[in-house]
C-alpha atoms as a PDB file:
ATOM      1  CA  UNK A   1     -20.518  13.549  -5.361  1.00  0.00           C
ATOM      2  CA  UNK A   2     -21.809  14.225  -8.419  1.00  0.00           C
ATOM      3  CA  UNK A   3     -24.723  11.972 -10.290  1.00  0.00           C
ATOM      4  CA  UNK A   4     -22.616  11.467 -13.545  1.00  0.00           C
ATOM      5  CA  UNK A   5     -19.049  11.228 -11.820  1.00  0.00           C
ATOM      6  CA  UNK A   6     -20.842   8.355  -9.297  1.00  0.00           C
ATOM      7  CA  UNK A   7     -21.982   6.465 -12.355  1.00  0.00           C
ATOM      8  CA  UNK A   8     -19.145   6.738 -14.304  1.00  0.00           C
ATOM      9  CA  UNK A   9     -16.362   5.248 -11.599  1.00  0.00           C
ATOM     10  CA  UNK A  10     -19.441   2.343 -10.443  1.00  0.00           C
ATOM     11  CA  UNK A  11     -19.684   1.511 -14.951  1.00  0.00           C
ATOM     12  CA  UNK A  12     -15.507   1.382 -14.860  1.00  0.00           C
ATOM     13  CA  UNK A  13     -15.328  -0.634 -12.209  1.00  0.00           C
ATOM     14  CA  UNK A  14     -17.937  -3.074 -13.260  1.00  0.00           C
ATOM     15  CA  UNK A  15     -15.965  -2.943 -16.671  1.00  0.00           C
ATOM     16  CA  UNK A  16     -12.689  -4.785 -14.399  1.00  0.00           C
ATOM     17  CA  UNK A  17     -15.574  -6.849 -12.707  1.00  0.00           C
ATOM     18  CA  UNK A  18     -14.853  -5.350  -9.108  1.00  0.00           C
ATOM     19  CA  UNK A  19     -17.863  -5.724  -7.167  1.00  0.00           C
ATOM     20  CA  UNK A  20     -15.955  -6.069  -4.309  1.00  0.00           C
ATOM     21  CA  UNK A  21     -15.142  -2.680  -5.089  1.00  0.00           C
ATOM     22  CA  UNK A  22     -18.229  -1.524  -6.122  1.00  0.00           C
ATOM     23  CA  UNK A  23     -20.054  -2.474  -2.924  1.00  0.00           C
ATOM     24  CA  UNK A  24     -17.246  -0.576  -1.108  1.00  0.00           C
ATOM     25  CA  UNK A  25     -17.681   2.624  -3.059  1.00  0.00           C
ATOM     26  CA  UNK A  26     -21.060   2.601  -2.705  1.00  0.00           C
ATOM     27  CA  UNK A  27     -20.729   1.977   0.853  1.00  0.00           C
ATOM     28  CA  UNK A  28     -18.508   5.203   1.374  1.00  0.00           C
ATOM     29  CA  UNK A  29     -19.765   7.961  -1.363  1.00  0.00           C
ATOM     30  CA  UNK A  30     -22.923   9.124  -1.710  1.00  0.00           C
ATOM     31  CA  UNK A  31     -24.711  11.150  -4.469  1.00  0.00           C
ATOM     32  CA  UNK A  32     -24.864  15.011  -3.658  1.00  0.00           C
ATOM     33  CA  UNK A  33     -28.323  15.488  -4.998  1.00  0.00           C
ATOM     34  CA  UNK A  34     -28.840  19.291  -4.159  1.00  0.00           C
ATOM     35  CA  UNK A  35     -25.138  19.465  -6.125  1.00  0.00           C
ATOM     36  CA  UNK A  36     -24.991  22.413  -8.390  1.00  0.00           C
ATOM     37  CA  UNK A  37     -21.908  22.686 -10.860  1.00  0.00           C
ATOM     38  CA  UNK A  38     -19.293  25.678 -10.234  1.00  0.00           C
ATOM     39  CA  UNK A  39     -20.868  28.632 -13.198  1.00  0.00           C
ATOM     40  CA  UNK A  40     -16.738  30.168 -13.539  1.00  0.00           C
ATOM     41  CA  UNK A  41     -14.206  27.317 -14.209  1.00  0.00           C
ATOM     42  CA  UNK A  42     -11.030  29.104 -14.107  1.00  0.00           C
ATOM     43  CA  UNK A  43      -9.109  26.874 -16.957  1.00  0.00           C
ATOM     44  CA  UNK A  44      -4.992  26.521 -17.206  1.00  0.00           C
ATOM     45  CA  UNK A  45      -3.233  28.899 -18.977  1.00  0.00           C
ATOM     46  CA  UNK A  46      -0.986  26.332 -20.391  1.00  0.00           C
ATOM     47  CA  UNK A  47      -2.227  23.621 -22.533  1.00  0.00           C
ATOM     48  CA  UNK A  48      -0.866  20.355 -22.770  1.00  0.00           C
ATOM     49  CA  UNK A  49       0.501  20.976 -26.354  1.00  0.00           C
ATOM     50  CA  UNK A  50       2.926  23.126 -25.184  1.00  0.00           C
ATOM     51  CA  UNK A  51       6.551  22.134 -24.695  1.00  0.00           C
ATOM     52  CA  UNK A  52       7.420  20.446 -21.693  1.00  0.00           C
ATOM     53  CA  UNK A  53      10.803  20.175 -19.282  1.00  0.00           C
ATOM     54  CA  UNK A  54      11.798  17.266 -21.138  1.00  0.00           C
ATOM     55  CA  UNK A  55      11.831  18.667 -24.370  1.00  0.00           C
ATOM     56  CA  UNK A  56      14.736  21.169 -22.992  1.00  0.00           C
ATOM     57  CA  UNK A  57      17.052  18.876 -20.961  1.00  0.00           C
ATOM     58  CA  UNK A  58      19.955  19.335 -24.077  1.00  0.00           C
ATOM     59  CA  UNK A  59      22.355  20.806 -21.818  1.00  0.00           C
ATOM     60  CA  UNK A  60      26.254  19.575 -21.047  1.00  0.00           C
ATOM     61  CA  UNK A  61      28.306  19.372 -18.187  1.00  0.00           C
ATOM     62  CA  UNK A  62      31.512  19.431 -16.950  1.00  0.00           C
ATOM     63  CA  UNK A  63      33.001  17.939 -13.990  1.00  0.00           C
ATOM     64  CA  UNK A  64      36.033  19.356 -12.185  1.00  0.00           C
ATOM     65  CA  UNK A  65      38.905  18.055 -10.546  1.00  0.00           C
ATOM     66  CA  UNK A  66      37.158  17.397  -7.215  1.00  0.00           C
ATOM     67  CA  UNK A  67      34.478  15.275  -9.247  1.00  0.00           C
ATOM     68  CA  UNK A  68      31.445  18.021  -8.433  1.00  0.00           C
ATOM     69  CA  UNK A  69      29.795  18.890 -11.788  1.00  0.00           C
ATOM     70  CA  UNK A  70      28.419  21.772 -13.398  1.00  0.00           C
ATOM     71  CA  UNK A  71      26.334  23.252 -16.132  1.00  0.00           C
ATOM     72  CA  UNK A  72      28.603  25.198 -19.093  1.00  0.00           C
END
């Protein structure tokens, strides 16, 4: 793992006081030293300012006889 992600999680966690927590993480994750960061990060084409499903759910239905429904 990286230097600055390890130190970041160990500072929030010592932020809730979980050294319970903190000793286990240490335990199980160690520092990658020889780590080198990706040069290309391939970033999302869509940003999260753009509209979402849930700006589009204005739609009606109707429900037949049988009680199925469906979109008009």
């Amino acid at each position: 793992m990286d230097q600055g992600y390890y130190e970041e999680i160990t500072s929030v966690l010592a932020m809730f006081d979980r050294p319970d927590l903190i000793a286990e993480f240490q335990e199980h994750v160690k520092v990658d030293k020889d780590y080198k960061p990706p040069k290309f990060v391939r970033k999302d084409k869509y940003s999260d300012s753009e509209g979402s499903a849930t700006s589009e759910s204005d739609y009606e239905v109707e429900e037949d006889e049988n009680g199925f429904q469906s979109l008009k």
